[in-house]
N, C-alpha and C. Protein backbone atom coordinates (compact mmCIF):
# COMPACT_ATOMS: atom_id res chain seq x y z
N UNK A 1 -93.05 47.21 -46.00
CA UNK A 1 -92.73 47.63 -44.66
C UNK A 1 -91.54 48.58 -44.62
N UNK A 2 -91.25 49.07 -46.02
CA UNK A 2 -89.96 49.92 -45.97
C UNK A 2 -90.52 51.49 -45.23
N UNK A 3 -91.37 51.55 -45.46
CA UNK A 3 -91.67 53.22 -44.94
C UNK A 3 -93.04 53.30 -44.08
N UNK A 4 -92.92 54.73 -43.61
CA UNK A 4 -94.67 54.95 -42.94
C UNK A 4 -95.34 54.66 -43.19
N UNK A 5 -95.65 55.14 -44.76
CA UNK A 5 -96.87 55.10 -45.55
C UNK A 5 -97.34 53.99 -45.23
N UNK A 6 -96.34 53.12 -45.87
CA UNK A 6 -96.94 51.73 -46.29
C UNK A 6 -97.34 50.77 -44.52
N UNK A 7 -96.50 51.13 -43.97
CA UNK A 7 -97.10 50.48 -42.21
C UNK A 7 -98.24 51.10 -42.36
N UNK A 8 -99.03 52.12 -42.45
CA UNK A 8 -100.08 52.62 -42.18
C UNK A 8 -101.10 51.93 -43.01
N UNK A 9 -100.64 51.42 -44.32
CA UNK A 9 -101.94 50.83 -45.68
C UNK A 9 -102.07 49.88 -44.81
N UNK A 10 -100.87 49.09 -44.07
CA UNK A 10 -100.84 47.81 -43.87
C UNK A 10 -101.83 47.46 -42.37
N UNK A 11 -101.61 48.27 -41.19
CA UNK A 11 -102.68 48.59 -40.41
C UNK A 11 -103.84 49.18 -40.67
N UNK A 12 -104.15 49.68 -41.73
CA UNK A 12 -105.52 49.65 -42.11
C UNK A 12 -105.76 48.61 -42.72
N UNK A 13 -105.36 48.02 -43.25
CA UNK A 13 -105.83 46.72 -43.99
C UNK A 13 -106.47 45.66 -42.95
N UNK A 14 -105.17 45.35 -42.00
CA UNK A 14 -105.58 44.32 -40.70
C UNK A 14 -106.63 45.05 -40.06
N UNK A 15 -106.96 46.41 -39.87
CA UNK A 15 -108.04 46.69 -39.61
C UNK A 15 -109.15 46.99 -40.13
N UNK A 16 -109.49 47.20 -41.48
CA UNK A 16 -110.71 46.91 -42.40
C UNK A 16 -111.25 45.31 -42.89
N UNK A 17 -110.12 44.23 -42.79
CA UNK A 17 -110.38 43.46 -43.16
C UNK A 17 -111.50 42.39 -42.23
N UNK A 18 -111.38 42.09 -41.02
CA UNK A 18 -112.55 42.27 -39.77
C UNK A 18 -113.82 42.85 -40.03
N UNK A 19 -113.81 44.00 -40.06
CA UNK A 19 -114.57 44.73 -40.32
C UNK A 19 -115.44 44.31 -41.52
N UNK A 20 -115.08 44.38 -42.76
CA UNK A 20 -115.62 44.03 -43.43
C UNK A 20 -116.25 42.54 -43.84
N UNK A 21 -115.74 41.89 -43.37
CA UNK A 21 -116.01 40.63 -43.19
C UNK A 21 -117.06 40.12 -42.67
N UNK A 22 -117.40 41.49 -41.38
CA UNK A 22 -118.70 41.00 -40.53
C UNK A 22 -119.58 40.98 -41.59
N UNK A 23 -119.75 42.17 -42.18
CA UNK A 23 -121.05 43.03 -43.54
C UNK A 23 -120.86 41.57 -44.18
N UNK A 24 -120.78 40.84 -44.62
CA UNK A 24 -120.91 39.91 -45.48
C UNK A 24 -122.14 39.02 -44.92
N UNK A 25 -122.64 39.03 -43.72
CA UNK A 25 -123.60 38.19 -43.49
C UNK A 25 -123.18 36.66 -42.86
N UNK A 26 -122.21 36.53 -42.97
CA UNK A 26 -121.95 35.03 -42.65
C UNK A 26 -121.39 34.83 -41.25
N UNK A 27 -121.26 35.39 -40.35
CA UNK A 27 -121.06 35.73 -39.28
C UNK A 27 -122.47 35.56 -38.52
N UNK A 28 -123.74 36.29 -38.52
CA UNK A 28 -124.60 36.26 -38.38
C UNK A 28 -125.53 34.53 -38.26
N UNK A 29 -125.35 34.11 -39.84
CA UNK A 29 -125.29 32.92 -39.70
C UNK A 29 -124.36 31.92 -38.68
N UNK A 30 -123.56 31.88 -39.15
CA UNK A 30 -123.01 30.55 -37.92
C UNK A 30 -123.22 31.48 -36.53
N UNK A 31 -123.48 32.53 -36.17
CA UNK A 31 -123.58 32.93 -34.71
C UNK A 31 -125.06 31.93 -34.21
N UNK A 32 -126.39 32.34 -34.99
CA UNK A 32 -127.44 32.07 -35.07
C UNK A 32 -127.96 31.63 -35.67
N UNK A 33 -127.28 30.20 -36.47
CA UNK A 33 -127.91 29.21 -36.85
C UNK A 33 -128.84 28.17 -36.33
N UNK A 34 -128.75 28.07 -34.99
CA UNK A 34 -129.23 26.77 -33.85
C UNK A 34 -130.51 27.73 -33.47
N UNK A 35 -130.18 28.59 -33.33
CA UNK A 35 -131.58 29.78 -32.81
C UNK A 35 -133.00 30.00 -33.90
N UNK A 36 -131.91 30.11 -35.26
CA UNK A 36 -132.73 30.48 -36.53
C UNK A 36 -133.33 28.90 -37.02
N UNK A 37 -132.67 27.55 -36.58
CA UNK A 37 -133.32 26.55 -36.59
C UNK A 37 -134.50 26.07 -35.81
N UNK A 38 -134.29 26.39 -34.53
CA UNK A 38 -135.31 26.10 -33.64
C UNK A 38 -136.45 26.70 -33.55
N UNK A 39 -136.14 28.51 -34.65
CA UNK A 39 -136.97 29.42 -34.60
C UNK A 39 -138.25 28.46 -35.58
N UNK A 40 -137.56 27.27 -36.74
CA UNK A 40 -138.05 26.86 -37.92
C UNK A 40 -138.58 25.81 -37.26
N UNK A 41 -138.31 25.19 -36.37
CA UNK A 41 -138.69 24.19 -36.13
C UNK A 41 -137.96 23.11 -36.13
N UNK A 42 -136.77 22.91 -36.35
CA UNK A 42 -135.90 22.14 -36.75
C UNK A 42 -135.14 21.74 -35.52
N UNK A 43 -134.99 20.54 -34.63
CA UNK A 43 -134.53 20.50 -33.60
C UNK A 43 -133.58 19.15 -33.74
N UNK A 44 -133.72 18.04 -34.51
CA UNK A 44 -132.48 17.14 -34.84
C UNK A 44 -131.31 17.28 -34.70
N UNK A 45 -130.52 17.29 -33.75
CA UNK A 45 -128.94 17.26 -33.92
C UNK A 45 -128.35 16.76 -36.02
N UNK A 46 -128.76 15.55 -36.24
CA UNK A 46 -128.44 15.20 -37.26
C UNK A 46 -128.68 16.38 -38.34
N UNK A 47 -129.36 17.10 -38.33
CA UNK A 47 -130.27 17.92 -39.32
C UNK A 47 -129.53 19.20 -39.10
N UNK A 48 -129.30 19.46 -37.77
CA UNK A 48 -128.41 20.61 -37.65
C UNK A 48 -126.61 20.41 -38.36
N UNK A 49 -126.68 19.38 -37.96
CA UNK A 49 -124.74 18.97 -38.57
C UNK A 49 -124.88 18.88 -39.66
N UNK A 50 -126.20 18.06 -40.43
CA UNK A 50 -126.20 18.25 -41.85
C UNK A 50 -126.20 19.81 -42.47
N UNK A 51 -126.98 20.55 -41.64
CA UNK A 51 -126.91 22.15 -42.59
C UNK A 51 -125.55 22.60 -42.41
N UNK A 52 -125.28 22.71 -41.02
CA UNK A 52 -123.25 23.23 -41.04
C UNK A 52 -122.60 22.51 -41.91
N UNK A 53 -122.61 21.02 -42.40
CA UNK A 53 -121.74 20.89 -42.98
C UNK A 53 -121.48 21.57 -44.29
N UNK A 54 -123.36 21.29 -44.89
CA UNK A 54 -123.49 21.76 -45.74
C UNK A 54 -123.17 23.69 -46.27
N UNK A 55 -123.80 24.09 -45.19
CA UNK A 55 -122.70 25.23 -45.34
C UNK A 55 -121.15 25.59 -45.49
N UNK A 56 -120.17 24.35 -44.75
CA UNK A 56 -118.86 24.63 -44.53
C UNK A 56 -118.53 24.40 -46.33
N UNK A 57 -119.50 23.33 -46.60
CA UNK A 57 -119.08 22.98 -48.09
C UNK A 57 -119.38 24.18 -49.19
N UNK A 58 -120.15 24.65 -49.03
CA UNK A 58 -120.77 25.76 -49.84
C UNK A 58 -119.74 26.65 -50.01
N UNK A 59 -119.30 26.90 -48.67
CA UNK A 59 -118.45 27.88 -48.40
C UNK A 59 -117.16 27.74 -49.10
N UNK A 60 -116.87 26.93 -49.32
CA UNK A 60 -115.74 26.26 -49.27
C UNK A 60 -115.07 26.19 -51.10
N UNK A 61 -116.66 25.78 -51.50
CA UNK A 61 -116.74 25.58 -53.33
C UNK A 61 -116.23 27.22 -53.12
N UNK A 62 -117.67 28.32 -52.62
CA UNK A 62 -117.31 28.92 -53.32
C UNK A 62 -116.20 30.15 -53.46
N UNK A 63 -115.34 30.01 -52.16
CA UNK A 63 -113.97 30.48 -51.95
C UNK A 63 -112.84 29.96 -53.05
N UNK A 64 -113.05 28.98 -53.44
CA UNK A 64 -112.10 28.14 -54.20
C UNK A 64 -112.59 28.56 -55.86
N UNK A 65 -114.13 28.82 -56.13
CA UNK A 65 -114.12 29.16 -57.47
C UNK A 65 -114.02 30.67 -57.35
N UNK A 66 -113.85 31.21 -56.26
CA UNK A 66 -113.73 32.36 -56.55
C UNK A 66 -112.14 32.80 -56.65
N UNK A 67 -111.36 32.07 -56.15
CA UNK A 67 -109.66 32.32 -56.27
C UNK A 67 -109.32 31.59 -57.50
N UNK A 68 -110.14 31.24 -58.24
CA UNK A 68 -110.04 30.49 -59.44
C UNK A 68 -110.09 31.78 -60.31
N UNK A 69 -111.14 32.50 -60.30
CA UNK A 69 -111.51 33.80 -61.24
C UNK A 69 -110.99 34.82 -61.03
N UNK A 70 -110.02 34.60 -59.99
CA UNK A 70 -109.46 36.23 -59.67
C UNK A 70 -108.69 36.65 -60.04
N UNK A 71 -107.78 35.45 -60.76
CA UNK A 71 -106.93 35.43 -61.64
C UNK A 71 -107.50 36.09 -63.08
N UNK A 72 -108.04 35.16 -63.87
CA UNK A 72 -109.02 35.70 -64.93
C UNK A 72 -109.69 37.36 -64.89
N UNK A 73 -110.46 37.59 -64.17
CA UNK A 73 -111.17 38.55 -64.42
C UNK A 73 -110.14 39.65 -63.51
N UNK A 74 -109.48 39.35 -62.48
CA UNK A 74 -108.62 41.02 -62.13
C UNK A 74 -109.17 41.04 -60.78
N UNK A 75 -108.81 41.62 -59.79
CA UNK A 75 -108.70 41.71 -58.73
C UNK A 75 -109.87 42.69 -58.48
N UNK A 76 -109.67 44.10 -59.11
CA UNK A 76 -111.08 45.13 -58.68
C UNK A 76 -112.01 44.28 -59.81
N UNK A 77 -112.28 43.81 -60.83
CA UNK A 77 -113.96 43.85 -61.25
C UNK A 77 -114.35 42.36 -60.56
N UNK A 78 -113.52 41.40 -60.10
CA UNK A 78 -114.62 40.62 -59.49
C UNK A 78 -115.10 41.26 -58.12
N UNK A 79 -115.00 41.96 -57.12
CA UNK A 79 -115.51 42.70 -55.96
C UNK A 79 -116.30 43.49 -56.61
N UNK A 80 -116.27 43.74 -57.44
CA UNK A 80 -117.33 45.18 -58.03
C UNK A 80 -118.26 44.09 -58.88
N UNK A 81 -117.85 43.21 -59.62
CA UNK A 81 -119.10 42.43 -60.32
C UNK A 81 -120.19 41.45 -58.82
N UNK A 82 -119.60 41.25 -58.04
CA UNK A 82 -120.13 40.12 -57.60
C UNK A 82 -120.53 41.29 -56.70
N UNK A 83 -120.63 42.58 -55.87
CA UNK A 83 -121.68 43.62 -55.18
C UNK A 83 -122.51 43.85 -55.84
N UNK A 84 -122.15 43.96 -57.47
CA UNK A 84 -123.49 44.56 -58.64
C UNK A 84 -124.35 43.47 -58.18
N UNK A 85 -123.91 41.98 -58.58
CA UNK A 85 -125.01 41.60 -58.72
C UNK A 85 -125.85 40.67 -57.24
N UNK A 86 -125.41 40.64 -56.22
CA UNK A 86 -125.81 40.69 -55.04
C UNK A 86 -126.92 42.03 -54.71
N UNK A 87 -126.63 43.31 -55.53
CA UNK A 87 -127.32 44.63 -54.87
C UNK A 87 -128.89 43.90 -55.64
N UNK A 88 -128.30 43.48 -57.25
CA UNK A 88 -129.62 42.80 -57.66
C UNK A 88 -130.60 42.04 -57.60
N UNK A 89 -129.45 41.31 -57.02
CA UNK A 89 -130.40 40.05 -56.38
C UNK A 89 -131.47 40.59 -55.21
């Protein structure tokens, strides 16, 4: 925060980071999960709390193994390994 420059990286950052976040897809999901269930057929309250949870957990592993490796592998090749192989998938 000593100079322009860097206020400026730093407001772009708070403002790409939003942004990018939506593109990830997971937004989408929890918006329209209850919709995309009912679309399936799936109408159980129980069945619905079971998939959120199960998502919050998913989510959750894999935030945690991923701040595990970010150390290890470096800051740019895990974002660049894990787009490679998402484009593949």
């Amino acid at each position: 925060f000593n100079s322009k420059a860097s206020l400026y990286r730093v407001l772009l950052c708070a403002c790409a980071l939003p942004a990018f976040s939506q593109w990830t897809g997971q937004e989408g999901v929890s918006c329209f999960l209850p919709a995309m269930l009912t679309t399936m057929g799936v109408t159980s309250t129980d069945v619905v709390l079971d998939m959120n949870l199960g998502i919050a957990i998913a989510s959750g592993n894999s935030a945690a193994v991923g701040a595990l490796f970010m150390d290890r592998f470096g800051r740019r090749k895990m974002p660049i390994s894990c787009c490679a192989v998402l484009a593949l998938t």
